[in-house]
PDB file of N, CA and C in Angstrom:
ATOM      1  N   UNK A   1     253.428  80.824  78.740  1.00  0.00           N
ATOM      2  CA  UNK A   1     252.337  80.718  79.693  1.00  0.00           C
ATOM      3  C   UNK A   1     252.917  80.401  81.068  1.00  0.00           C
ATOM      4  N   UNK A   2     252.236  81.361  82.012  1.00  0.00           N
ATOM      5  CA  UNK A   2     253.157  80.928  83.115  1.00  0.00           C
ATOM      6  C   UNK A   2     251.488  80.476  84.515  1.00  0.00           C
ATOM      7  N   UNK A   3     251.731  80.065  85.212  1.00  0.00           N
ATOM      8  CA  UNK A   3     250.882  79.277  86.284  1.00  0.00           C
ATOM      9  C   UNK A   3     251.283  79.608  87.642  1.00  0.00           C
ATOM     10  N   UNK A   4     250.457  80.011  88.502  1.00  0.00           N
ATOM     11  CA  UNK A   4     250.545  80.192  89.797  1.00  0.00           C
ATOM     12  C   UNK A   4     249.146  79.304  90.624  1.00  0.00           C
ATOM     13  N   UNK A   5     249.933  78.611  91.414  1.00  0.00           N
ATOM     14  CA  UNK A   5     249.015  77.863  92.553  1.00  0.00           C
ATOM     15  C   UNK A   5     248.886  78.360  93.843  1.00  0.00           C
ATOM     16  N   UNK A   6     247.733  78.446  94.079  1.00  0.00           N
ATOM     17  CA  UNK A   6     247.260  79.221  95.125  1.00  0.00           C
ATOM     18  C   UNK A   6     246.116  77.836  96.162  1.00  0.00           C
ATOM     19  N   UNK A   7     246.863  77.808  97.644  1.00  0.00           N
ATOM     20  CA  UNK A   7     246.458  76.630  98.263  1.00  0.00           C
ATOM     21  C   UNK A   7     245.502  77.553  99.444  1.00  0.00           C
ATOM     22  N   UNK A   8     244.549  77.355  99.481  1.00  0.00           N
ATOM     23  CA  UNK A   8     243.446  78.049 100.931  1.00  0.00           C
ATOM     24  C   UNK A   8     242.700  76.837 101.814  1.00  0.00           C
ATOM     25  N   UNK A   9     242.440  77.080 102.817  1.00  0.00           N
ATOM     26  CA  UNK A   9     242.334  76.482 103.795  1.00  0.00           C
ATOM     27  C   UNK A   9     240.167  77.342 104.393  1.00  0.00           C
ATOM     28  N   UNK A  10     239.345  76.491 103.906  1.00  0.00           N
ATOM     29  CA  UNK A  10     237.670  77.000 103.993  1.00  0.00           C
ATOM     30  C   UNK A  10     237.367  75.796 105.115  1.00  0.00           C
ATOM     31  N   UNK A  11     236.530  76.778 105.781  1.00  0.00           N
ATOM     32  CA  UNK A  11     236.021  75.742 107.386  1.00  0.00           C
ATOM     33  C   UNK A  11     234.281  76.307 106.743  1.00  0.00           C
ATOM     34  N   UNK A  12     233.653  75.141 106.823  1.00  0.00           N
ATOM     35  CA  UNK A  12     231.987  75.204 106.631  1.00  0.00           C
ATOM     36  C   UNK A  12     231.583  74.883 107.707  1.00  0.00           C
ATOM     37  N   UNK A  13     230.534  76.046 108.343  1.00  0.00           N
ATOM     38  CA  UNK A  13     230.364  75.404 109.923  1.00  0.00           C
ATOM     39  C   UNK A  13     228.939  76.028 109.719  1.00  0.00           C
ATOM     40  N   UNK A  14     228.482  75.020 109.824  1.00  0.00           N
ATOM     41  CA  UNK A  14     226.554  74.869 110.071  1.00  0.00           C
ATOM     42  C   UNK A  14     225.960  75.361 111.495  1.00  0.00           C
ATOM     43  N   UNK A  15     225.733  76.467 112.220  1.00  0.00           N
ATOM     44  CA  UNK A  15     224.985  76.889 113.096  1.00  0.00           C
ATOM     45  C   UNK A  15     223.918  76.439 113.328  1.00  0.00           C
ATOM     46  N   UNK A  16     223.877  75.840 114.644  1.00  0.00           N
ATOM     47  CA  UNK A  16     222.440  75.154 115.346  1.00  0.00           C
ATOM     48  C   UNK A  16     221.541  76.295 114.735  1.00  0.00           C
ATOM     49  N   UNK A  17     220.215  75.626 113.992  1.00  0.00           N
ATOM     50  CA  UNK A  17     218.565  76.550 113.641  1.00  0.00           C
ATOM     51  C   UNK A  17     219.009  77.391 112.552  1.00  0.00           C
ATOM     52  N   UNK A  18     220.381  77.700 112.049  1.00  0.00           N
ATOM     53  CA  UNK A  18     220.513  78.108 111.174  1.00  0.00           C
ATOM     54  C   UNK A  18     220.206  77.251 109.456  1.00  0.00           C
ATOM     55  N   UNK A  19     219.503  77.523 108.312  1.00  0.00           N
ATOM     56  CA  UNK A  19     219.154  76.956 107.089  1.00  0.00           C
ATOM     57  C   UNK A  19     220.909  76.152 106.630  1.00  0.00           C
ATOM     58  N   UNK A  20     221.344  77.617 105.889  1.00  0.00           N
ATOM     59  CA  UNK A  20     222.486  77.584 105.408  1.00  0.00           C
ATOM     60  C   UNK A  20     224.044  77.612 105.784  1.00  0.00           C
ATOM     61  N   UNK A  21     225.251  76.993 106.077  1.00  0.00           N
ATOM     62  CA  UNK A  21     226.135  76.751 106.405  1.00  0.00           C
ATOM     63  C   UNK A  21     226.871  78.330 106.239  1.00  0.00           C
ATOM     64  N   UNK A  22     227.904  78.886 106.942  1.00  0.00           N
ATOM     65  CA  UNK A  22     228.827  79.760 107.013  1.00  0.00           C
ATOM     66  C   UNK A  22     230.250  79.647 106.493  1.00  0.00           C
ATOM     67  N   UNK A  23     230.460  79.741 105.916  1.00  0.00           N
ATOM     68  CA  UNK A  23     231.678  79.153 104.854  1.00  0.00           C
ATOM     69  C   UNK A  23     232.825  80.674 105.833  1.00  0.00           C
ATOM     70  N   UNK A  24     234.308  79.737 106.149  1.00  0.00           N
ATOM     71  CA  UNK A  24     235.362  80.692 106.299  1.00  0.00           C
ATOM     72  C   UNK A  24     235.891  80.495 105.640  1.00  0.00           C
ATOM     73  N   UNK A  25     237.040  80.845 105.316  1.00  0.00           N
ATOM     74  CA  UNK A  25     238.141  81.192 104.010  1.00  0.00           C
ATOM     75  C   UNK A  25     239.430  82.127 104.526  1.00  0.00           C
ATOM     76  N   UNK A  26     240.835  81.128 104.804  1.00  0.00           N
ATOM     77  CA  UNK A  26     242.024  81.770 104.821  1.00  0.00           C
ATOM     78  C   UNK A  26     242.331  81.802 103.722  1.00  0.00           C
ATOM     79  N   UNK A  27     241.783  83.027 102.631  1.00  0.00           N
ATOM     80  CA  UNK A  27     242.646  83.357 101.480  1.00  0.00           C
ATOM     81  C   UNK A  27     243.818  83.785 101.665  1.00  0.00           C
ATOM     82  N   UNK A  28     244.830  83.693 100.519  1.00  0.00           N
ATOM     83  CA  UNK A  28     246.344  83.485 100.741  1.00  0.00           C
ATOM     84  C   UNK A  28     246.810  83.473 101.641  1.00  0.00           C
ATOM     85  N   UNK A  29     246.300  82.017 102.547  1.00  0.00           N
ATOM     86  CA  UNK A  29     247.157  81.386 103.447  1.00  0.00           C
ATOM     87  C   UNK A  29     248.479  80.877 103.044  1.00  0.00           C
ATOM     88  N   UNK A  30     248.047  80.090 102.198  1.00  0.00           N
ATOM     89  CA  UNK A  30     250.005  79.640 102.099  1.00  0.00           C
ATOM     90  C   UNK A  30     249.242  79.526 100.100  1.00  0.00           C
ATOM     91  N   UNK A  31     250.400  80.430  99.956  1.00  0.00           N
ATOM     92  CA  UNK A  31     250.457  79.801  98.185  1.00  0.00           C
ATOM     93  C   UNK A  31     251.500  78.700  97.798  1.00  0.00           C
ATOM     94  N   UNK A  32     251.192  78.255  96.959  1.00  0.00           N
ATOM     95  CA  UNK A  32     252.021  77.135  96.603  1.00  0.00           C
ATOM     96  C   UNK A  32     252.588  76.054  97.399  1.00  0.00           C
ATOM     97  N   UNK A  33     251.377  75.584  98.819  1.00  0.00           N
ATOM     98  CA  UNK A  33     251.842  75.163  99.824  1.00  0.00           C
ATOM     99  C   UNK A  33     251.077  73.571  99.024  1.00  0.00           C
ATOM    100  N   UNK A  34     251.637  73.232 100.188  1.00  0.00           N
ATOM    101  CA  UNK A  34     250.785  71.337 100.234  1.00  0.00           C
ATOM    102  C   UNK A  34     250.355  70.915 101.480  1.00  0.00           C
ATOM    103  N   UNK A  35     249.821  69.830 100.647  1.00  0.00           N
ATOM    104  CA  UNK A  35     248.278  69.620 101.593  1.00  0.00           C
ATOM    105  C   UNK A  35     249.205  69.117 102.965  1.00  0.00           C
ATOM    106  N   UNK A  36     250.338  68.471 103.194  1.00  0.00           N
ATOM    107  CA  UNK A  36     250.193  68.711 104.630  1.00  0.00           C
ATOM    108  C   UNK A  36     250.847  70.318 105.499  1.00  0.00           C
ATOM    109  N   UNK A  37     251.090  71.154 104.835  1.00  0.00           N
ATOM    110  CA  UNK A  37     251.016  72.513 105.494  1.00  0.00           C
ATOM    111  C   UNK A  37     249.459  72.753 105.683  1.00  0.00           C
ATOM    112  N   UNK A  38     248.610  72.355 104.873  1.00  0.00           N
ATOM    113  CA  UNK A  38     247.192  72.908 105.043  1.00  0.00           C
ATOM    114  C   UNK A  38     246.871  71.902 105.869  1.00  0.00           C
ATOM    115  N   UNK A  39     246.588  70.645 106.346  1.00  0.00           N
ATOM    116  CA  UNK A  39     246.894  69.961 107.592  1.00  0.00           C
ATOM    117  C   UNK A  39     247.281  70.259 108.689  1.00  0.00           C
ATOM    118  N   UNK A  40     248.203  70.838 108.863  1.00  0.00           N
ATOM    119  CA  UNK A  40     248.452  71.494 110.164  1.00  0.00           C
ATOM    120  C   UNK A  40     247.853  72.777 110.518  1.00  0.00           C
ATOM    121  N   UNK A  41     247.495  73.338 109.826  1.00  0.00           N
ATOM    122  CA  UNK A  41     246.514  74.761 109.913  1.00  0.00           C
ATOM    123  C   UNK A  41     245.288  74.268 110.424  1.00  0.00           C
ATOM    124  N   UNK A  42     244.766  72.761 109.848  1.00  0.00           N
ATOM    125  CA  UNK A  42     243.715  72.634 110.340  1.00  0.00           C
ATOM    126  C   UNK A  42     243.317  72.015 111.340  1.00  0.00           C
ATOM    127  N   UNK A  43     244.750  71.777 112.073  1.00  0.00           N
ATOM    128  CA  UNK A  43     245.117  71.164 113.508  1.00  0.00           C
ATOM    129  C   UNK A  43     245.202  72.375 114.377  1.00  0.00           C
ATOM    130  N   UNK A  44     245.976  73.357 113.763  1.00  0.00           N
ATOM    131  CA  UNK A  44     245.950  74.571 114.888  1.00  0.00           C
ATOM    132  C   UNK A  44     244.633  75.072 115.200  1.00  0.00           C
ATOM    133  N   UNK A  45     244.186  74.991 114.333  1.00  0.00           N
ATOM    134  CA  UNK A  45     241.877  76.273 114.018  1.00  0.00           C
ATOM    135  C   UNK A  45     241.064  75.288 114.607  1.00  0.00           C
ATOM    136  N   UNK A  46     241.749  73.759 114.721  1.00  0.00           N
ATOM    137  CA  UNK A  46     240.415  72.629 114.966  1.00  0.00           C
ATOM    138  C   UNK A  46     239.816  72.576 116.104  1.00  0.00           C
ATOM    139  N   UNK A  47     240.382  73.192 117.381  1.00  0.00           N
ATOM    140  CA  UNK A  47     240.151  73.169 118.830  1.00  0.00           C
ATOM    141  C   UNK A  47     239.817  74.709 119.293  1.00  0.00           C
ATOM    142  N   UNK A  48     239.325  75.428 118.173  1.00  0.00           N
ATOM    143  CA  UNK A  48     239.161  77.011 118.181  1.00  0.00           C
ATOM    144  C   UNK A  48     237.243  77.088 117.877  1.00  0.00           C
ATOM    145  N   UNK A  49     237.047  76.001 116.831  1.00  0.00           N
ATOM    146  CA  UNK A  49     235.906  75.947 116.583  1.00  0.00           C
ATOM    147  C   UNK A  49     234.968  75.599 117.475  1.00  0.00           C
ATOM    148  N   UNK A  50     233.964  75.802 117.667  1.00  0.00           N
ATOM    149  CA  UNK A  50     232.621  75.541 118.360  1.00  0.00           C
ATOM    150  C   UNK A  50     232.381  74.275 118.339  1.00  0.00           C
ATOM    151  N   UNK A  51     232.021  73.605 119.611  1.00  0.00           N
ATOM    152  CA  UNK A  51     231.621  71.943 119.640  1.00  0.00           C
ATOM    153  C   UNK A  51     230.280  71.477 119.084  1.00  0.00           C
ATOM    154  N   UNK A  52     229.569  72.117 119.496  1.00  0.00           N
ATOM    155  CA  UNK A  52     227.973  72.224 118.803  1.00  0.00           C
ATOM    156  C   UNK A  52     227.937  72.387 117.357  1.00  0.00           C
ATOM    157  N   UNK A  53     228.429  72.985 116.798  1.00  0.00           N
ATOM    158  CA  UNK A  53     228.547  72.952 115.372  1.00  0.00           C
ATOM    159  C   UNK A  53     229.155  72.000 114.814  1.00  0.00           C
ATOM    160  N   UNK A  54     228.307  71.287 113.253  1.00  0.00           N
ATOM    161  CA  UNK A  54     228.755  70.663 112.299  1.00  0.00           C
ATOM    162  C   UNK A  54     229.671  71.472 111.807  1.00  0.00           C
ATOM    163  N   UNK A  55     230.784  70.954 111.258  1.00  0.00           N
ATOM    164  CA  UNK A  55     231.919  71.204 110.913  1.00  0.00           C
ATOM    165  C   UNK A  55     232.703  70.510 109.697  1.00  0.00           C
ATOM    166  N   UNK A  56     232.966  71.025 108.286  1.00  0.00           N
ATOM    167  CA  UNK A  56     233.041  70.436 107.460  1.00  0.00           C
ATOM    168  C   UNK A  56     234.320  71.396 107.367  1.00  0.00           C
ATOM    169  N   UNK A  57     235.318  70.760 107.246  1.00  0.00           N
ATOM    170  CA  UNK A  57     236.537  71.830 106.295  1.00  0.00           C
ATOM    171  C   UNK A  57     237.088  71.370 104.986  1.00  0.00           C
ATOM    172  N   UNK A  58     237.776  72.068 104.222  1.00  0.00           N
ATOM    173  CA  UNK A  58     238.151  72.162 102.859  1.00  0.00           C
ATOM    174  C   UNK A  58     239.328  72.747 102.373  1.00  0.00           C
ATOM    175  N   UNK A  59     240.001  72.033 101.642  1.00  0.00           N
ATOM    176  CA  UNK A  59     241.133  72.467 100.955  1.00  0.00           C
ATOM    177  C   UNK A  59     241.223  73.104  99.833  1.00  0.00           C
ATOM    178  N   UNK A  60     241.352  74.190  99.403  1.00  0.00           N
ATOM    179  CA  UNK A  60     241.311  75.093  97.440  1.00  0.00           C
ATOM    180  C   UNK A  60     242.429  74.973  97.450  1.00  0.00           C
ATOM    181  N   UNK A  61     242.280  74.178  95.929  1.00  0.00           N
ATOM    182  CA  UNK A  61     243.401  74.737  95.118  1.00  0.00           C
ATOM    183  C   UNK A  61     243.311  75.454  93.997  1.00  0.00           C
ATOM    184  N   UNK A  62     243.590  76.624  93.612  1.00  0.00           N
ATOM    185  CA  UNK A  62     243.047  77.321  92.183  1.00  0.00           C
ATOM    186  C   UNK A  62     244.548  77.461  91.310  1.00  0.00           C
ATOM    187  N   UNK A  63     244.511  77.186  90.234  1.00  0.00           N
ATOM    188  CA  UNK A  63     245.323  77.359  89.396  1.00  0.00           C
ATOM    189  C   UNK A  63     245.267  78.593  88.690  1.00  0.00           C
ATOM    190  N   UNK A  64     245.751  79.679  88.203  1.00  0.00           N
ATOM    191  CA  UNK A  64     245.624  80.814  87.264  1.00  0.00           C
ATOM    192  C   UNK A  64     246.928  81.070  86.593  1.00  0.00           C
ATOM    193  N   UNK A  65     246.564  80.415  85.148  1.00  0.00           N
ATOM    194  CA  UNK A  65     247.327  80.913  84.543  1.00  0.00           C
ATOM    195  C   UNK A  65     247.594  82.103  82.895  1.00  0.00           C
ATOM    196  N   UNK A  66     248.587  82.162  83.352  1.00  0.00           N
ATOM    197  CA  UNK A  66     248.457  83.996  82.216  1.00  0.00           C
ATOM    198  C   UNK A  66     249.820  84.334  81.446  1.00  0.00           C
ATOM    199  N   UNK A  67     249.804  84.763  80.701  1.00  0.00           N
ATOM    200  CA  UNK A  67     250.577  85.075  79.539  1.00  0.00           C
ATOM    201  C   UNK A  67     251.571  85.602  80.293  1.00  0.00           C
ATOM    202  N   UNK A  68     253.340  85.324  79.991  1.00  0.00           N
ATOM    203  CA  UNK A  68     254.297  85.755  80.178  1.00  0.00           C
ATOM    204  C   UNK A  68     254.762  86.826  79.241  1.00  0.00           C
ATOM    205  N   UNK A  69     254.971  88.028  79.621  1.00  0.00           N
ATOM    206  CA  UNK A  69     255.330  89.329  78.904  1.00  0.00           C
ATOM    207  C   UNK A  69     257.008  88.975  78.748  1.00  0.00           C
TER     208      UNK A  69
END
């Protein structure tokens, strides 16, 4: 059995009058990275985002693992 970690970097940003939040997603930003590489990503994007907007960000980690041939 073999395992691959996959680390993404999701910004939830709530639009003034909008209901529901807008979810972003740097899929395969960094695989097999750690949380302070995903830290600094969210230092570079943090002064990119909109001031008016609530702003929630998030770290994935997904594990998948699968049979070695």
């Amino acid at each position: 059995m073999k395992a691959h970690l996959e680390t993404s970097f999701g910004v939830m940003i709530q639009v003034p009058g909008e209901k529901n939040p807008v979810k972003q997603t740097m899929n395969n930003g960094i695989q097999g990275g750690g949380e302070n590489e995903i830290l600094g990503l969210m230092d570079v994007f943090g002064p990119l985002l909109p001031k008016d907007h609530e702003i929630t960000s998030v770290v994935e980690t997904e594990k998948t693992e699968y049979a070695a041939d």
